[in-house]
C-alpha atoms as a PDB file:
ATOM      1  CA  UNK A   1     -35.072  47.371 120.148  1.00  0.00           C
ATOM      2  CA  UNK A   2     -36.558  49.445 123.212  1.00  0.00           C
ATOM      3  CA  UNK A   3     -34.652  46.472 125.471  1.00  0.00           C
ATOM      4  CA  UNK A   4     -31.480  47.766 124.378  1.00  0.00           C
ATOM      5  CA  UNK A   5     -30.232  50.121 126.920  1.00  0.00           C
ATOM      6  CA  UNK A   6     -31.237  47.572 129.563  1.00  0.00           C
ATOM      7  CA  UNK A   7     -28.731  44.756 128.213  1.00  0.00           C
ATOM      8  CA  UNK A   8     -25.433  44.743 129.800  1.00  0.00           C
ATOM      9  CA  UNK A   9     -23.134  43.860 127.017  1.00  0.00           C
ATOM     10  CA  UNK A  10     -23.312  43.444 123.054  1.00  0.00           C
ATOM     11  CA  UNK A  11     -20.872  42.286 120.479  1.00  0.00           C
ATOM     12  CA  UNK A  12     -20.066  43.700 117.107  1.00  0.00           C
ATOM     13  CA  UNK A  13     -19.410  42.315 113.764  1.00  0.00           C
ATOM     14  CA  UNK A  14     -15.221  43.466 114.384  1.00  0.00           C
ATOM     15  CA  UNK A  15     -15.202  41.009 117.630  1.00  0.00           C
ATOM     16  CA  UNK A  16     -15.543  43.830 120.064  1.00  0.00           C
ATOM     17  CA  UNK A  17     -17.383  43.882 123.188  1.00  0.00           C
ATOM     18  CA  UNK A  18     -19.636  46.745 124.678  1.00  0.00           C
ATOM     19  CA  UNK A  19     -20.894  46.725 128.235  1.00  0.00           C
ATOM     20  CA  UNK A  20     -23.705  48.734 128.114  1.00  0.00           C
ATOM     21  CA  UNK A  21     -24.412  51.673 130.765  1.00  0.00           C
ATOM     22  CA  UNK A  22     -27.642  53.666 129.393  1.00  0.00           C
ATOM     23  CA  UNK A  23     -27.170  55.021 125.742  1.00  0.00           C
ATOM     24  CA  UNK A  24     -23.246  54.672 126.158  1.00  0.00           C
ATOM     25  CA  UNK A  25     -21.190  51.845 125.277  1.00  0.00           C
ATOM     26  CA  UNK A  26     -17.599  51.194 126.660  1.00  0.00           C
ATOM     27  CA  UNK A  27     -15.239  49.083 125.010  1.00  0.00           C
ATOM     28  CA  UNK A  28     -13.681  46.357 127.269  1.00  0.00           C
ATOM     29  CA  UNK A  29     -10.504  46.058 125.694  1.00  0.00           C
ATOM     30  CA  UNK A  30      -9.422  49.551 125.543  1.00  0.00           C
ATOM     31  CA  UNK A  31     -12.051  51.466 127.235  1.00  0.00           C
ATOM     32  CA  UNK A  32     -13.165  53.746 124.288  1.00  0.00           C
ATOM     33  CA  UNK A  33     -16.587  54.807 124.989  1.00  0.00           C
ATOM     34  CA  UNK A  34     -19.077  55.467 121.827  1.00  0.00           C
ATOM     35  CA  UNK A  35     -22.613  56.082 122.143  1.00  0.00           C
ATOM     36  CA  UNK A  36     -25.614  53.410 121.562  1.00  0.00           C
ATOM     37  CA  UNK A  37     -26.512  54.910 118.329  1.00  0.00           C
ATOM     38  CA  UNK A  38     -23.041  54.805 117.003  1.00  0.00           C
ATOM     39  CA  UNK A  39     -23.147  50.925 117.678  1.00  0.00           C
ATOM     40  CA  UNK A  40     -26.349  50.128 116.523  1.00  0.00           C
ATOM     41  CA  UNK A  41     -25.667  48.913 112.783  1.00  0.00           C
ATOM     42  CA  UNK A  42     -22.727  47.020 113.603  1.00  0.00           C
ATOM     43  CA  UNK A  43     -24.059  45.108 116.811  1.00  0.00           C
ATOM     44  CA  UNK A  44     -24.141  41.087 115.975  1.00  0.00           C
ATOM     45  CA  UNK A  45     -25.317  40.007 119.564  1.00  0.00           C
ATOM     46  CA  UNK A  46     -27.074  41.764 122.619  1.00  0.00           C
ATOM     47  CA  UNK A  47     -26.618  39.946 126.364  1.00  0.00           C
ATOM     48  CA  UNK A  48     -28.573  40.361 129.158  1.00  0.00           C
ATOM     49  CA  UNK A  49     -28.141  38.541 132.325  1.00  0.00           C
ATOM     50  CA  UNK A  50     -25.900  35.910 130.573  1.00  0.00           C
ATOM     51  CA  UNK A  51     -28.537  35.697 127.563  1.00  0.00           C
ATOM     52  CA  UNK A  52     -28.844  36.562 124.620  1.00  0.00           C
ATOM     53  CA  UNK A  53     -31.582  38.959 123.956  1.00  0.00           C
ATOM     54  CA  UNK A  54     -31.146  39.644 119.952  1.00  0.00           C
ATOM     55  CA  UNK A  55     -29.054  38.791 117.000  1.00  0.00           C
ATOM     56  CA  UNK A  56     -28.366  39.095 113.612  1.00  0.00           C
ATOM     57  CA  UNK A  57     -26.222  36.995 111.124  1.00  0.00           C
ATOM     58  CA  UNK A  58     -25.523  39.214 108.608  1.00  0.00           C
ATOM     59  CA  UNK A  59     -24.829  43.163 108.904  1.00  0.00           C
ATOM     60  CA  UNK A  60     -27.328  44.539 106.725  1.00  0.00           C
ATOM     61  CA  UNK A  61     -30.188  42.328 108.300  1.00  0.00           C
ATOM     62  CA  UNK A  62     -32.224  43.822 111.163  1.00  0.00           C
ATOM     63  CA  UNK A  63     -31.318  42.911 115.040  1.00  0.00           C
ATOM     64  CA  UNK A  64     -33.873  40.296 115.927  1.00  0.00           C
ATOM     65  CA  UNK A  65     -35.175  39.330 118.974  1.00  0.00           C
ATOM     66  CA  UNK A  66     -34.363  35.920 120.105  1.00  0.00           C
ATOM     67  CA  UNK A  67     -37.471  33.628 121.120  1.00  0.00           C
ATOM     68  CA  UNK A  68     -35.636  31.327 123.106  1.00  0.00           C
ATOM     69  CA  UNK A  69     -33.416  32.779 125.801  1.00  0.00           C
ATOM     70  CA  UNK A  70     -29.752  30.943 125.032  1.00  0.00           C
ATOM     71  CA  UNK A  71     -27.248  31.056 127.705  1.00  0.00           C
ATOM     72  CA  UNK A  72     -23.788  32.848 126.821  1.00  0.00           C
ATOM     73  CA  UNK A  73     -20.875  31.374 127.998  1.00  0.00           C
ATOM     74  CA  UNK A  74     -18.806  33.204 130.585  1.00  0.00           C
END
């Protein structure tokens, strides 16, 4: 996903939350910063500009990109 480091925010499989600046990720519950590749395998959703960009349902499937743009509740 070359989008990736554009998105503002993903969400993992573990119900954490990344907002997204570059190749680093920082946790919005406690801060923790990790990098981009770190987070890759266990991303579920990716969000930019309140929608989502790509998905997956299960965490050994690939992250794939969404055709319709959905709108992510705030």
């Amino acid at each position: 996903m070359k989008e990736l480091p554009q998105a503002d925010s993903v969400r993992t499989f573990d119900g954490k939350t990344y907002e997204l600046h570059g190749f680093i990720g920082i946790e919005k519950g406690s801060g923790e910063a990790v990098e981009l590749t770190q987070l890759y395998y266990r991303i579920r959703t990716v969000v930019s500009d309140a929608h989502v960009l790509a998905k997956r349902k299960n965490p050994n499937d690939e992250l794939v990109h969404v055709k319709k743009r959905k709108n992510v509740r705030q």
